[in-house]
N, C-alpha and C. Protein backbone atom coordinates (compact mmCIF):
# COMPACT_ATOMS: atom_id res chain seq x y z
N UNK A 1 175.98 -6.90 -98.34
CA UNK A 1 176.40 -7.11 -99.71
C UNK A 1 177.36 -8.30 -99.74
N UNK A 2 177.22 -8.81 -100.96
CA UNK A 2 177.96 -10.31 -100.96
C UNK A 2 179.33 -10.29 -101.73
N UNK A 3 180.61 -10.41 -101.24
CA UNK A 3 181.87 -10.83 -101.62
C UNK A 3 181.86 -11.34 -103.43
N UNK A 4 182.40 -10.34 -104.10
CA UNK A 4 182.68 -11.24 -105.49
C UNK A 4 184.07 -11.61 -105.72
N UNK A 5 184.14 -12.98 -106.35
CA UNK A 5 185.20 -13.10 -106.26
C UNK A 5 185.61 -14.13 -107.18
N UNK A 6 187.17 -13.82 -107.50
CA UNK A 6 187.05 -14.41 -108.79
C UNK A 6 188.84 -15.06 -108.48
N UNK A 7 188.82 -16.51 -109.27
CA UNK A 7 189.90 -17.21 -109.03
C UNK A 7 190.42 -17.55 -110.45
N UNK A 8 192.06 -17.09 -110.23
CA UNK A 8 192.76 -17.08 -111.16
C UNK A 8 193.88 -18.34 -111.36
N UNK A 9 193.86 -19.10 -112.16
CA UNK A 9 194.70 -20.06 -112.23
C UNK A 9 195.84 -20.42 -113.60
N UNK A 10 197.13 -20.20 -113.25
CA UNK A 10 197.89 -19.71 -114.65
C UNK A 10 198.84 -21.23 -114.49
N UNK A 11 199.77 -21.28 -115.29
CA UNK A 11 201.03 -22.51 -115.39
C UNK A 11 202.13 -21.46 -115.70
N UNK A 12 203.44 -22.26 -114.88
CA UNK A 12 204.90 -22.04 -115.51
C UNK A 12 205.66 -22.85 -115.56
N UNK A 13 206.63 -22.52 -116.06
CA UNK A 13 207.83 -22.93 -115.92
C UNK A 13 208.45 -23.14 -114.51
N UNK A 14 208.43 -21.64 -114.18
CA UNK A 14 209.22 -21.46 -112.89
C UNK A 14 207.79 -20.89 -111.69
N UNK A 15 207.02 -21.63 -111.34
CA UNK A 15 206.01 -21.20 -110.69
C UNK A 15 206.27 -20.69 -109.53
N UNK A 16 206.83 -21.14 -108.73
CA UNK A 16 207.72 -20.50 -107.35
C UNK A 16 207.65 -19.38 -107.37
N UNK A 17 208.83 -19.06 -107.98
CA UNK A 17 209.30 -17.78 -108.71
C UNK A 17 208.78 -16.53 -108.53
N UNK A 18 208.06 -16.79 -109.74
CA UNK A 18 206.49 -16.05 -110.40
C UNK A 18 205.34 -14.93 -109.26
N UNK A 19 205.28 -16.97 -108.67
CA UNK A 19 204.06 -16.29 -107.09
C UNK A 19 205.41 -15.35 -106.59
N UNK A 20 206.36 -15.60 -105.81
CA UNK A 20 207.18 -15.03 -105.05
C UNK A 20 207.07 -13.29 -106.09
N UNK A 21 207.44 -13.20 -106.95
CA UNK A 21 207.52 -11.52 -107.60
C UNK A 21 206.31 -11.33 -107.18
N UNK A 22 204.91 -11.97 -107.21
CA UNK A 22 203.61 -11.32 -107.45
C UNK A 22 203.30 -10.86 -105.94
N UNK A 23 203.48 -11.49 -105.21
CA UNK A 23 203.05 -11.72 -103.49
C UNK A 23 203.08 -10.23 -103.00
N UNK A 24 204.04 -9.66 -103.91
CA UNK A 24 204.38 -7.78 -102.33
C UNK A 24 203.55 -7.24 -102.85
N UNK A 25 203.14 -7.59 -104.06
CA UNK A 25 201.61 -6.59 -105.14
C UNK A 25 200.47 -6.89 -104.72
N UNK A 26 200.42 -8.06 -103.71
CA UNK A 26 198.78 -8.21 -103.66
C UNK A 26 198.59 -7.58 -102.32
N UNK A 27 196.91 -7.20 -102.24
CA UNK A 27 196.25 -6.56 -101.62
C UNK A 27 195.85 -7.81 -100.11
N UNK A 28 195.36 -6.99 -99.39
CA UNK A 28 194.68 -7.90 -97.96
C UNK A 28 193.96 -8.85 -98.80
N UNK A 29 193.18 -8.46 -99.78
CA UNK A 29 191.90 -9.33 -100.59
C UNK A 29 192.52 -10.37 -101.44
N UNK A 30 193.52 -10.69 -101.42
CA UNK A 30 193.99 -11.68 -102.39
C UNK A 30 194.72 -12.59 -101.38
N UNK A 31 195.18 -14.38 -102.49
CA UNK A 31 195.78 -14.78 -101.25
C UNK A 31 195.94 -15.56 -102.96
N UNK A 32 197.09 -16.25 -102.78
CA UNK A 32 198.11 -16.46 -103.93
C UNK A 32 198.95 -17.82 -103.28
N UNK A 33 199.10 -18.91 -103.76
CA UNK A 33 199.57 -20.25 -103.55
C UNK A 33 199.83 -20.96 -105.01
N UNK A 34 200.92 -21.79 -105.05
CA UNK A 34 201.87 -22.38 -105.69
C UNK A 34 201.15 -23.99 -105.79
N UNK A 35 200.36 -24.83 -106.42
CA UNK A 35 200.39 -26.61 -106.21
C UNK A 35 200.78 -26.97 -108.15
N UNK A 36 201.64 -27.77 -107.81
CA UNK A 36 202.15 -28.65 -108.60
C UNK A 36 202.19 -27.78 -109.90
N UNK A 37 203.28 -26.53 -109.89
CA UNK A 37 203.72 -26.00 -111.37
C UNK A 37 202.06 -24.76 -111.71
N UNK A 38 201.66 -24.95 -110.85
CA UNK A 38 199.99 -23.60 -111.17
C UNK A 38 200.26 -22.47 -110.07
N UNK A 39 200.17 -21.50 -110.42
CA UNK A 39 199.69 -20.66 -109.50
C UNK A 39 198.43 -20.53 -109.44
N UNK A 40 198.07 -20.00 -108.27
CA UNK A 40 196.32 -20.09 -108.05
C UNK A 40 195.93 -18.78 -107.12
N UNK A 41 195.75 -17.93 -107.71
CA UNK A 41 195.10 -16.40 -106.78
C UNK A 41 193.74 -16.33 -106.58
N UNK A 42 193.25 -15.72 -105.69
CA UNK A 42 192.15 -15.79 -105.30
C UNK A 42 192.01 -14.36 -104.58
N UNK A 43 191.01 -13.60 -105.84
CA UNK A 43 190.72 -11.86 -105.28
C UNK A 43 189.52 -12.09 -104.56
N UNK A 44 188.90 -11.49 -103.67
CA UNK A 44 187.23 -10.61 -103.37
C UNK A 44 187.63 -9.77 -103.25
N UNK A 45 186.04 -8.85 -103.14
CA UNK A 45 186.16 -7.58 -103.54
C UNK A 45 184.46 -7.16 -103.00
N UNK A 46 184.69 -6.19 -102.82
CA UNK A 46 183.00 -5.93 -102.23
C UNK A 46 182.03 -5.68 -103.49
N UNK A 47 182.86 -4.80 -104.86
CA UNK A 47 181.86 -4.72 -105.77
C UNK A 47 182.69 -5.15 -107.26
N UNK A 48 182.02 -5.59 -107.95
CA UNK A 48 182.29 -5.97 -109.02
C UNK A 48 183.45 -4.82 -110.36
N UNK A 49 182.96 -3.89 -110.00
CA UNK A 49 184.21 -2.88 -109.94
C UNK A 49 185.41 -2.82 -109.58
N UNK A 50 185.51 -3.20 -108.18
CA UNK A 50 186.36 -3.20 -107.28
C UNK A 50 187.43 -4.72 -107.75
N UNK A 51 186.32 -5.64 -108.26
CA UNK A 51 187.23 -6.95 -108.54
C UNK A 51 188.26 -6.85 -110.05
N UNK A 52 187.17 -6.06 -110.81
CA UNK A 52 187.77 -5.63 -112.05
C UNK A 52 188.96 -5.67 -112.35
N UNK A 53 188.97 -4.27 -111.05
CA UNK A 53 190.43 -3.31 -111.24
C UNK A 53 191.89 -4.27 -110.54
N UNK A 54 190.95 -4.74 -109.39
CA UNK A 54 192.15 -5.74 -109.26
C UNK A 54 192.75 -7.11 -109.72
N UNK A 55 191.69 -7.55 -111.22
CA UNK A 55 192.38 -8.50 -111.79
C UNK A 55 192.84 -7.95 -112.75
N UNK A 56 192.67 -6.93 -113.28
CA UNK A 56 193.67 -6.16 -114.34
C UNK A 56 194.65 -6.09 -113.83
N UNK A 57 194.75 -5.07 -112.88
CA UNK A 57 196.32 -5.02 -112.04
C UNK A 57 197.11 -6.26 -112.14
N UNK A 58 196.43 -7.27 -111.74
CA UNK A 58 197.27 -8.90 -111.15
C UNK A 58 197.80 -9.41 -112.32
N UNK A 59 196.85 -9.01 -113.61
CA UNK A 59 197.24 -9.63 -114.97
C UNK A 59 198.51 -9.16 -115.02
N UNK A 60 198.47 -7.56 -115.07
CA UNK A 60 199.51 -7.08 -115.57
C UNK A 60 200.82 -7.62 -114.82
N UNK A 61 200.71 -7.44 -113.50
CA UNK A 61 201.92 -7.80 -112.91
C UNK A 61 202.32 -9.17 -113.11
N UNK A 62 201.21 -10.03 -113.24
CA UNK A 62 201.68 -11.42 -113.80
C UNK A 62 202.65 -11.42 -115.33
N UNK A 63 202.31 -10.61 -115.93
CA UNK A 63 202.84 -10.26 -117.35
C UNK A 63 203.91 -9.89 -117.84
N UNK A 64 204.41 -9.14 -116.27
CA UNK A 64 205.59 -8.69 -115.59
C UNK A 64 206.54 -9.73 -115.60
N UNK A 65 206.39 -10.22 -114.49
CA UNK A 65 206.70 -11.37 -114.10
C UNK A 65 207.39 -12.72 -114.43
N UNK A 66 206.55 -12.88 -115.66
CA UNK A 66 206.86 -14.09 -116.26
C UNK A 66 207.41 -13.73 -117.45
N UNK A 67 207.42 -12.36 -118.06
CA UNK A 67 208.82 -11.98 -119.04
C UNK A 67 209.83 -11.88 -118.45
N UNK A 68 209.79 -11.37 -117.13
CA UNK A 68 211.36 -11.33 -116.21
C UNK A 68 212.22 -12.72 -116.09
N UNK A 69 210.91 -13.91 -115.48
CA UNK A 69 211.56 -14.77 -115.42
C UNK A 69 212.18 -15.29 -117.15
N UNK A 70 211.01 -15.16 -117.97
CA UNK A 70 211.23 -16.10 -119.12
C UNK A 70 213.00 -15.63 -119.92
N UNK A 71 213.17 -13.94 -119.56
CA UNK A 71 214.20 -13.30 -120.18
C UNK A 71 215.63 -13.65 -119.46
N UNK A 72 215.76 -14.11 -117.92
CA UNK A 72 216.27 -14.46 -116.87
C UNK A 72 216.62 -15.99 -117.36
N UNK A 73 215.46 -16.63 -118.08
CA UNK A 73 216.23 -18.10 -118.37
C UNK A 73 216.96 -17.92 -119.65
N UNK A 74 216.08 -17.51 -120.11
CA UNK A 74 217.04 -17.72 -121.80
C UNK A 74 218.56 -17.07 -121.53
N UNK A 75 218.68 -15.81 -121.18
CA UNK A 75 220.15 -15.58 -120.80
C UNK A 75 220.57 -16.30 -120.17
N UNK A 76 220.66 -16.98 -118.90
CA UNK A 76 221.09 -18.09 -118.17
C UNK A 76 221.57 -18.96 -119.03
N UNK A 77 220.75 -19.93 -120.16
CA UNK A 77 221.42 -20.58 -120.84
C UNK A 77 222.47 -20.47 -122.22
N UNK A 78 222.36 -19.05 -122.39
CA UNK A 78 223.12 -18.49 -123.55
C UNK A 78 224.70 -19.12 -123.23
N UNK A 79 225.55 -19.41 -123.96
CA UNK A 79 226.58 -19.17 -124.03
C UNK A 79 227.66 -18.17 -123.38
């Protein structure tokens, strides 16, 4: 059976960051790298099911993530 697999590519602000929160969430099947302000993940999965569930998951934690950071800057610059 053949590997599906599906590549995710987002922008930030603070891209570093971002990957660094996401990295302890991913599975053996993922592999997650930082070029020029993008993150770029990359799931397989043996069945199309299987890829599903783990780009929902990744969304979410991405979703996570980048409200933490986004809430983390705006206080930072408050007054």
């Amino acid at each position: 059976m053949s590997e599906k697999r599906a590549c995710i590519e987002t922008t930030h602000e603070d891209a570093p960051t971002i990957a660094a929160a996401l990295r302890p969430d991913n599975t053996p099947s993922m592999t997650t790298r930082v070029d020029d302000g993008a993150i770029r993940t990359t799931v397989e999965r043996e069945t199309a099911g299987g890829l599903q569930s783990t780009v929902d998951d990744y969304v979410v934690n991405l979703t996570v993530a980048e409200t933490v950071a986004r809430t983390a800057r705006e206080h930072s610059t408050q007054p």
